[in-house]
PDB file of N, CA and C in Angstrom:
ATOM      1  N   UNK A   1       7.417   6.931  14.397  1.00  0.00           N
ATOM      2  CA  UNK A   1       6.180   7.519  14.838  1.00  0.00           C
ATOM      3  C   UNK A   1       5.048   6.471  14.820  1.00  0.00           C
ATOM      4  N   UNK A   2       4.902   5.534  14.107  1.00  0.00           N
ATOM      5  CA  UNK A   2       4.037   4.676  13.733  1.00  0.00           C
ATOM      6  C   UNK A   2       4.011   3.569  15.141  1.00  0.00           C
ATOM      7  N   UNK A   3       5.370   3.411  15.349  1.00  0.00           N
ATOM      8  CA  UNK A   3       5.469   2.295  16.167  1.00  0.00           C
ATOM      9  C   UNK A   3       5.281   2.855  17.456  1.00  0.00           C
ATOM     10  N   UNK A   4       5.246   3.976  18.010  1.00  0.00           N
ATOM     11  CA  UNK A   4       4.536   5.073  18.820  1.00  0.00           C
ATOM     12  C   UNK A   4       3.261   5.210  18.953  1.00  0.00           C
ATOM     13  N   UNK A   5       2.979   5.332  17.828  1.00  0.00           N
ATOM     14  CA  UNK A   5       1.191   5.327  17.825  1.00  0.00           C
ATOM     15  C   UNK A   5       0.384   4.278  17.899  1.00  0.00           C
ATOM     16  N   UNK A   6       1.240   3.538  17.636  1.00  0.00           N
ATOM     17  CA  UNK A   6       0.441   2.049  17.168  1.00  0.00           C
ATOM     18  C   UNK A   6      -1.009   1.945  17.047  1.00  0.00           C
ATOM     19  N   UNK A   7      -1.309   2.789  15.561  1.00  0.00           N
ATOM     20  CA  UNK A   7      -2.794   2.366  15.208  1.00  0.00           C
ATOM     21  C   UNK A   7      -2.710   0.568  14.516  1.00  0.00           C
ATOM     22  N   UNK A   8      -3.965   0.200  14.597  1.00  0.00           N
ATOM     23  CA  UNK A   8      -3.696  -1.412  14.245  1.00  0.00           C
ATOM     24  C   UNK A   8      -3.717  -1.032  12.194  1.00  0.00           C
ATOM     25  N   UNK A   9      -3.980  -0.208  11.608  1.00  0.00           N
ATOM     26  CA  UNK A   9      -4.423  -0.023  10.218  1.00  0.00           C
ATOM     27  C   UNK A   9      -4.117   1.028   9.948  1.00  0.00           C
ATOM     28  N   UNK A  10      -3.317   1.310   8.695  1.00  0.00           N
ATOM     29  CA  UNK A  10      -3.011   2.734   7.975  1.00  0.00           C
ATOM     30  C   UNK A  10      -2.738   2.717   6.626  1.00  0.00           C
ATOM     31  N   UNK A  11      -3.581   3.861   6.369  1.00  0.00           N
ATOM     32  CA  UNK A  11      -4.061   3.940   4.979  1.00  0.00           C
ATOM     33  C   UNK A  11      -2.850   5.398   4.374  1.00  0.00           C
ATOM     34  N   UNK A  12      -2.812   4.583   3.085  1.00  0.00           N
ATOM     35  CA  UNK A  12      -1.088   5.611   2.752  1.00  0.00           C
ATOM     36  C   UNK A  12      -1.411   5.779   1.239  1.00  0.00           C
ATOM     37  N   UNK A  13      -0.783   6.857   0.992  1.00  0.00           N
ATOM     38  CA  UNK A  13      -1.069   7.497  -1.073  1.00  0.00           C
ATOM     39  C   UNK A  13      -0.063   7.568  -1.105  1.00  0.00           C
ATOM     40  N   UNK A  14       0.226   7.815  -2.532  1.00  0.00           N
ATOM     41  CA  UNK A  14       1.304   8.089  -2.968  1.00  0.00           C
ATOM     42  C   UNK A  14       2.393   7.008  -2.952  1.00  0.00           C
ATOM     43  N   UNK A  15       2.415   5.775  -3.053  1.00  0.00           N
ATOM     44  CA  UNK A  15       3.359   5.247  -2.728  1.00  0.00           C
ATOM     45  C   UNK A  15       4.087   4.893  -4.005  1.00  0.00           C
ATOM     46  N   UNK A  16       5.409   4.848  -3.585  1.00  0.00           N
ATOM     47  CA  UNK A  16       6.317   4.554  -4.955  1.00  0.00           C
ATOM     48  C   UNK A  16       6.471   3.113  -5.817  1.00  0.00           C
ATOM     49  N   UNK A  17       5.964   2.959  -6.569  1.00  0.00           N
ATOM     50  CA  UNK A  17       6.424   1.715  -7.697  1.00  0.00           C
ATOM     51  C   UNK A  17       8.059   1.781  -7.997  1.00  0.00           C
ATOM     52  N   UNK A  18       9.016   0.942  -7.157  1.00  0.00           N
ATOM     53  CA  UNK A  18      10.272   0.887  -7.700  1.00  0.00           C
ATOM     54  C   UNK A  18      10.495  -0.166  -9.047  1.00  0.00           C
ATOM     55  N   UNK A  19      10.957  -0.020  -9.762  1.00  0.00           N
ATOM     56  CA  UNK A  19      11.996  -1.043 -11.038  1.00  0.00           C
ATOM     57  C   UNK A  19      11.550  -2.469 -10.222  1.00  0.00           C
ATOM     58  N   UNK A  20      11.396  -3.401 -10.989  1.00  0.00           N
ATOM     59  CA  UNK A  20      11.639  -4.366 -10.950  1.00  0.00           C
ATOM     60  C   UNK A  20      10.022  -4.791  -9.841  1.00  0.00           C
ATOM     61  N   UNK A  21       9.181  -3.848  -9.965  1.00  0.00           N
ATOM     62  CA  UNK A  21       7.877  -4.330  -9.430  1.00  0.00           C
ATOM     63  C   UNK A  21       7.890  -4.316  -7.468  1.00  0.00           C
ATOM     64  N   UNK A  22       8.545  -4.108  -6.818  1.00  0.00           N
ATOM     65  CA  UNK A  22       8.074  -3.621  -5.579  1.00  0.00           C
ATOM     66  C   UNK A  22       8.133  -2.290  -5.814  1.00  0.00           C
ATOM     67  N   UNK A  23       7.654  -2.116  -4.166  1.00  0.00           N
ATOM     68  CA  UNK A  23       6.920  -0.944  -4.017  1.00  0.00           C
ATOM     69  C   UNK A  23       7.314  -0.493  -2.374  1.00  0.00           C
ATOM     70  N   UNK A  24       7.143   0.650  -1.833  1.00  0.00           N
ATOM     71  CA  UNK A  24       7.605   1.691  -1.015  1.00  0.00           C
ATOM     72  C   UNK A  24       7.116   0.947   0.279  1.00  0.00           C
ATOM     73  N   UNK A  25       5.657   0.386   0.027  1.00  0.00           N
ATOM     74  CA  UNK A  25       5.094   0.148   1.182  1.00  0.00           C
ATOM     75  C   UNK A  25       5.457  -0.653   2.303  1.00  0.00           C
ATOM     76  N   UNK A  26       6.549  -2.154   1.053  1.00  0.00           N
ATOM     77  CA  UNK A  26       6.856  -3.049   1.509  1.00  0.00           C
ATOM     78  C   UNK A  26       7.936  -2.314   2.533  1.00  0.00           C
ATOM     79  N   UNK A  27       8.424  -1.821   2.097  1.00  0.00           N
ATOM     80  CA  UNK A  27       9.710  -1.688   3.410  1.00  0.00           C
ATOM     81  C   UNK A  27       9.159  -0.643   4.265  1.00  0.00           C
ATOM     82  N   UNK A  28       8.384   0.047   4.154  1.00  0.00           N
ATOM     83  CA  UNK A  28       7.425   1.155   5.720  1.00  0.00           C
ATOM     84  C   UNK A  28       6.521  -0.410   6.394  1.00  0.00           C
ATOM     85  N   UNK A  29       6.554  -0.954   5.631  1.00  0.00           N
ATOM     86  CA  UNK A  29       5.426  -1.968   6.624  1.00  0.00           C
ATOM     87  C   UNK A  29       6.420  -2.689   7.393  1.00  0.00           C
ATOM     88  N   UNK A  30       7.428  -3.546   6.956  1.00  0.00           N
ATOM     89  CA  UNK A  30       8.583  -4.222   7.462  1.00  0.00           C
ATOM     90  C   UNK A  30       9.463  -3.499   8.325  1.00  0.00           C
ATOM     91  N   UNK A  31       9.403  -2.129   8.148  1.00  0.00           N
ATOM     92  CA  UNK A  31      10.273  -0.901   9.274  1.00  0.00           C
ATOM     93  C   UNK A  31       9.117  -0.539  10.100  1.00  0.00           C
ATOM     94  N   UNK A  32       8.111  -0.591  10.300  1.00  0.00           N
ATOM     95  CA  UNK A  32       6.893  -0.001  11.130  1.00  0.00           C
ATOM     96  C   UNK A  32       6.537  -1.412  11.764  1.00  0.00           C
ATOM     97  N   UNK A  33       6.592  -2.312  11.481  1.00  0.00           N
ATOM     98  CA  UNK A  33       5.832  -3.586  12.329  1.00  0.00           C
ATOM     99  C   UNK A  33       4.366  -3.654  11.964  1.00  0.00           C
ATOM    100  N   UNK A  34       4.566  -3.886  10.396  1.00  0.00           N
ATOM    101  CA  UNK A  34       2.678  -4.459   9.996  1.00  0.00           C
ATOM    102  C   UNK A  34       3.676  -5.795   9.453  1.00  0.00           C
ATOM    103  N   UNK A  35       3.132  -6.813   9.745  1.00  0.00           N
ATOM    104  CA  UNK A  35       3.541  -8.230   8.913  1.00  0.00           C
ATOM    105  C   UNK A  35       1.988  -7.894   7.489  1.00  0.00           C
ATOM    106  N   UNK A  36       1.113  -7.348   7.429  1.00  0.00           N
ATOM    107  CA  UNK A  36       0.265  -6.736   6.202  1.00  0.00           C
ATOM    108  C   UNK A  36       0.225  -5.698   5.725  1.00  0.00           C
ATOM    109  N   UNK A  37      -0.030  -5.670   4.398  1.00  0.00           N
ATOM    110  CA  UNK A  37      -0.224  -4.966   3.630  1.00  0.00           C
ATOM    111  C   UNK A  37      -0.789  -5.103   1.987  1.00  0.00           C
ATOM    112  N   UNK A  38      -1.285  -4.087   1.660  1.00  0.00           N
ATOM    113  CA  UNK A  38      -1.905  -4.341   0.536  1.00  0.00           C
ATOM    114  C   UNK A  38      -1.619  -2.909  -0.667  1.00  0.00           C
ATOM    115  N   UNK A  39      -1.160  -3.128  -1.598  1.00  0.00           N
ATOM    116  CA  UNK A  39      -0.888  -1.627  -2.623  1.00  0.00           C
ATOM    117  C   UNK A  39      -1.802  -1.809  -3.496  1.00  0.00           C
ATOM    118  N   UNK A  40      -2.537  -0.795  -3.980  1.00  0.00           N
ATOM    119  CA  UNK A  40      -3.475  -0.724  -5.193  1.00  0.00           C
ATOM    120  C   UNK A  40      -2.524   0.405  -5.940  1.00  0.00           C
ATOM    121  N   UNK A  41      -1.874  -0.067  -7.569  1.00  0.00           N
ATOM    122  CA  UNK A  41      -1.900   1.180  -8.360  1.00  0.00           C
ATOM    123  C   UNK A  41      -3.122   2.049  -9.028  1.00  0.00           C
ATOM    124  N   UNK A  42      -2.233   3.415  -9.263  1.00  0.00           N
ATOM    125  CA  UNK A  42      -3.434   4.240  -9.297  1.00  0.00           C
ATOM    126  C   UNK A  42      -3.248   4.486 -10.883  1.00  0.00           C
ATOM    127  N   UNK A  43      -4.627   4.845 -11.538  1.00  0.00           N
ATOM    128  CA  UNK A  43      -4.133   5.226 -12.624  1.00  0.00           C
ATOM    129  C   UNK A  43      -5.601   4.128 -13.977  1.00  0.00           C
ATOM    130  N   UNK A  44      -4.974   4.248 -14.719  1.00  0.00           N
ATOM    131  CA  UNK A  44      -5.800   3.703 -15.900  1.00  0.00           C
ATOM    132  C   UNK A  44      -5.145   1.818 -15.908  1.00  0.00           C
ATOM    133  N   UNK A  45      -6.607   1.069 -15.900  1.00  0.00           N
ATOM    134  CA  UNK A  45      -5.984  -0.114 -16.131  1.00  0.00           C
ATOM    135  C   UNK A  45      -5.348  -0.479 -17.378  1.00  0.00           C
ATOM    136  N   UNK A  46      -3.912  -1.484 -17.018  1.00  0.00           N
ATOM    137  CA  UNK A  46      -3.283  -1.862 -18.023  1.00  0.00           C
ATOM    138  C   UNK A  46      -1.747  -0.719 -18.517  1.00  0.00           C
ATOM    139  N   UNK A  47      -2.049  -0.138 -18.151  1.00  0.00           N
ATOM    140  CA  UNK A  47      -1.180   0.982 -17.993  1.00  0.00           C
ATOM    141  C   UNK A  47       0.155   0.855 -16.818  1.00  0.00           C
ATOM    142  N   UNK A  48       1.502   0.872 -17.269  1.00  0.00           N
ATOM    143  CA  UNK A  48       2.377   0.856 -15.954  1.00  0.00           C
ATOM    144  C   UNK A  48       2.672   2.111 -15.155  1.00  0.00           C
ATOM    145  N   UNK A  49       2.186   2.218 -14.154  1.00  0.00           N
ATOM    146  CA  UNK A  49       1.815   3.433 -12.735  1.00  0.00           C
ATOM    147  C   UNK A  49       3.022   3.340 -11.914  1.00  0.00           C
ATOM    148  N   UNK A  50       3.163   4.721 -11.680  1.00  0.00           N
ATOM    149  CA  UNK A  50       4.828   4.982 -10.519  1.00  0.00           C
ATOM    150  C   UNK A  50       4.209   4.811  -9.283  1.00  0.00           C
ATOM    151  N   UNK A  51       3.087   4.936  -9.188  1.00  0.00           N
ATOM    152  CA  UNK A  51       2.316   5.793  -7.558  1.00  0.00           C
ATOM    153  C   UNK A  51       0.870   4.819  -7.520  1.00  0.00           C
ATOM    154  N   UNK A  52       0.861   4.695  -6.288  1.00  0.00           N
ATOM    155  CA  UNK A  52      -0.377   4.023  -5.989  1.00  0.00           C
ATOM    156  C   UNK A  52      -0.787   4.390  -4.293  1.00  0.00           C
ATOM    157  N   UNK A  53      -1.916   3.951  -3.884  1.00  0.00           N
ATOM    158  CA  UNK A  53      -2.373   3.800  -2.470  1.00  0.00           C
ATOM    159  C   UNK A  53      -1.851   2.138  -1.865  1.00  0.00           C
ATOM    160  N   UNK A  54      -2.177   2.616  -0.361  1.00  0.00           N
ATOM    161  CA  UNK A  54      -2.124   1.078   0.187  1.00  0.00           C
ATOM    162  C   UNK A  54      -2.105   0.667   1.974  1.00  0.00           C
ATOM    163  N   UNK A  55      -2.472   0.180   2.171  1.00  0.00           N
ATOM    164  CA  UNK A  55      -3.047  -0.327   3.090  1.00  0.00           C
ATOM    165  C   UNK A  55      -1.929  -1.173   4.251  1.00  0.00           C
ATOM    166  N   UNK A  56      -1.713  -0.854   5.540  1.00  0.00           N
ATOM    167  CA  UNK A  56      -0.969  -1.525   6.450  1.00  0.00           C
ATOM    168  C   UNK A  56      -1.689  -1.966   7.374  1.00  0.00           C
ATOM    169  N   UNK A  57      -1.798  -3.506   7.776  1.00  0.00           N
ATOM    170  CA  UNK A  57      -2.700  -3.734   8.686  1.00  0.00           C
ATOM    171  C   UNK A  57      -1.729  -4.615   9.711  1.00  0.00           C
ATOM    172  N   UNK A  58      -2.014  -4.947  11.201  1.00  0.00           N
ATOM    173  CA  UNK A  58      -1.399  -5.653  11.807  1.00  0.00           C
ATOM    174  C   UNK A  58      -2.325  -6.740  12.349  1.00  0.00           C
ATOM    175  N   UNK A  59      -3.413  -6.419  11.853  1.00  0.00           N
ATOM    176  CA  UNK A  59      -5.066  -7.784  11.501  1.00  0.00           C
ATOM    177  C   UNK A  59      -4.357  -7.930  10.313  1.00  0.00           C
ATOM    178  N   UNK A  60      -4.799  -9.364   9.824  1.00  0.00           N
ATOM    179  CA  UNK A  60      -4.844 -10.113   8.346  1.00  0.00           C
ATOM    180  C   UNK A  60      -5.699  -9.413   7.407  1.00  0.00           C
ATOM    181  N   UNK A  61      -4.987  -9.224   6.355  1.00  0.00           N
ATOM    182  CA  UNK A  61      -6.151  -8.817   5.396  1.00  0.00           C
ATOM    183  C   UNK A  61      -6.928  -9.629   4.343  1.00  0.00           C
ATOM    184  N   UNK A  62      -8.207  -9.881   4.602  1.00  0.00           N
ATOM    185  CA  UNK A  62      -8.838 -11.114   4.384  1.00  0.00           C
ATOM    186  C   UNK A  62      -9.151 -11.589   2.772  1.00  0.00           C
ATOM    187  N   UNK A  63     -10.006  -9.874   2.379  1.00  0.00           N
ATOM    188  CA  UNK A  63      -9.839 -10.005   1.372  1.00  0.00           C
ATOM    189  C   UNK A  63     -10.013  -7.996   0.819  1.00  0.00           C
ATOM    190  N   UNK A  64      -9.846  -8.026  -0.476  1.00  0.00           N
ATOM    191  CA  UNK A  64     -10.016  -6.331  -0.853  1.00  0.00           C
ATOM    192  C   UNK A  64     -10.123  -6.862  -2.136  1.00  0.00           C
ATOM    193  N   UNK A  65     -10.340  -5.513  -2.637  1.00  0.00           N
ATOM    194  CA  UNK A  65     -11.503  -4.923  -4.142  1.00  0.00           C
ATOM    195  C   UNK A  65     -10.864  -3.740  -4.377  1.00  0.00           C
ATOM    196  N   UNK A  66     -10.159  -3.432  -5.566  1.00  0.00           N
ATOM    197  CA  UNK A  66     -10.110  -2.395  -6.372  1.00  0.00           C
ATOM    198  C   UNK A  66     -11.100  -1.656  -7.135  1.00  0.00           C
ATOM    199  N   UNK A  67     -11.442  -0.708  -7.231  1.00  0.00           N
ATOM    200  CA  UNK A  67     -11.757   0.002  -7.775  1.00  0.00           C
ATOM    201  C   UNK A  67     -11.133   1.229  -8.742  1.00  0.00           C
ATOM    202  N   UNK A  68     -10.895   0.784 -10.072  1.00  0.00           N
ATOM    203  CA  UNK A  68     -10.280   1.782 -11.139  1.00  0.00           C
ATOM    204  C   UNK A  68     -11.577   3.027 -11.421  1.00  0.00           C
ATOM    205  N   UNK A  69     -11.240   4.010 -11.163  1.00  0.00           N
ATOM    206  CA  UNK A  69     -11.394   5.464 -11.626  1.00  0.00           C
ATOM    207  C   UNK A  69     -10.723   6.115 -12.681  1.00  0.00           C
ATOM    208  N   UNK A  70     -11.913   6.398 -13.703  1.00  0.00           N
ATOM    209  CA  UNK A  70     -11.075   7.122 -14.847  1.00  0.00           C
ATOM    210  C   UNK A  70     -11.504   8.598 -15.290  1.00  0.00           C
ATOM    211  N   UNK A  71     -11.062   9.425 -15.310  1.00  0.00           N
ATOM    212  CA  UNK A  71     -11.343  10.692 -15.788  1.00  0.00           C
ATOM    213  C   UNK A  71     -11.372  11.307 -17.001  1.00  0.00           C
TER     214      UNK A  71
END
């Protein structure tokens, strides 16, 4: 669907933290045709997080800023 639509940027939640430190996005970006991307985990810093947001771009991503939220 992605490669159908071809927006140049897509913004995604939920993404999975697998074992051993990758993550879900890498292979939707590499199966969708973004050579970018960017994952922010979600959650409390310092803390190890299953789930995070993240970012697919088919522009370079130049630079980004996290922002931790705590409740």
């Amino acid at each position: 669907m992605l490669r159908d639509l071809g927006p140049d940027v897509v913004g995604v939640q939920e993404v999975r933290l697998f074992p051993g430190g990758s993550h879900q996005l890498e292979e939707l970006a590499s199966a969708s045709g973004y050579p970018h991307f960017l994952y922010q985990p979600a959650g409390q810093p310092g803390r190890h997080e299953e789930e995070g947001v993240g970012l697919m771009s088919r522009l370079p991503i130049v630079a980004s800023e996290g922002v931790q939220v705590c409740f």
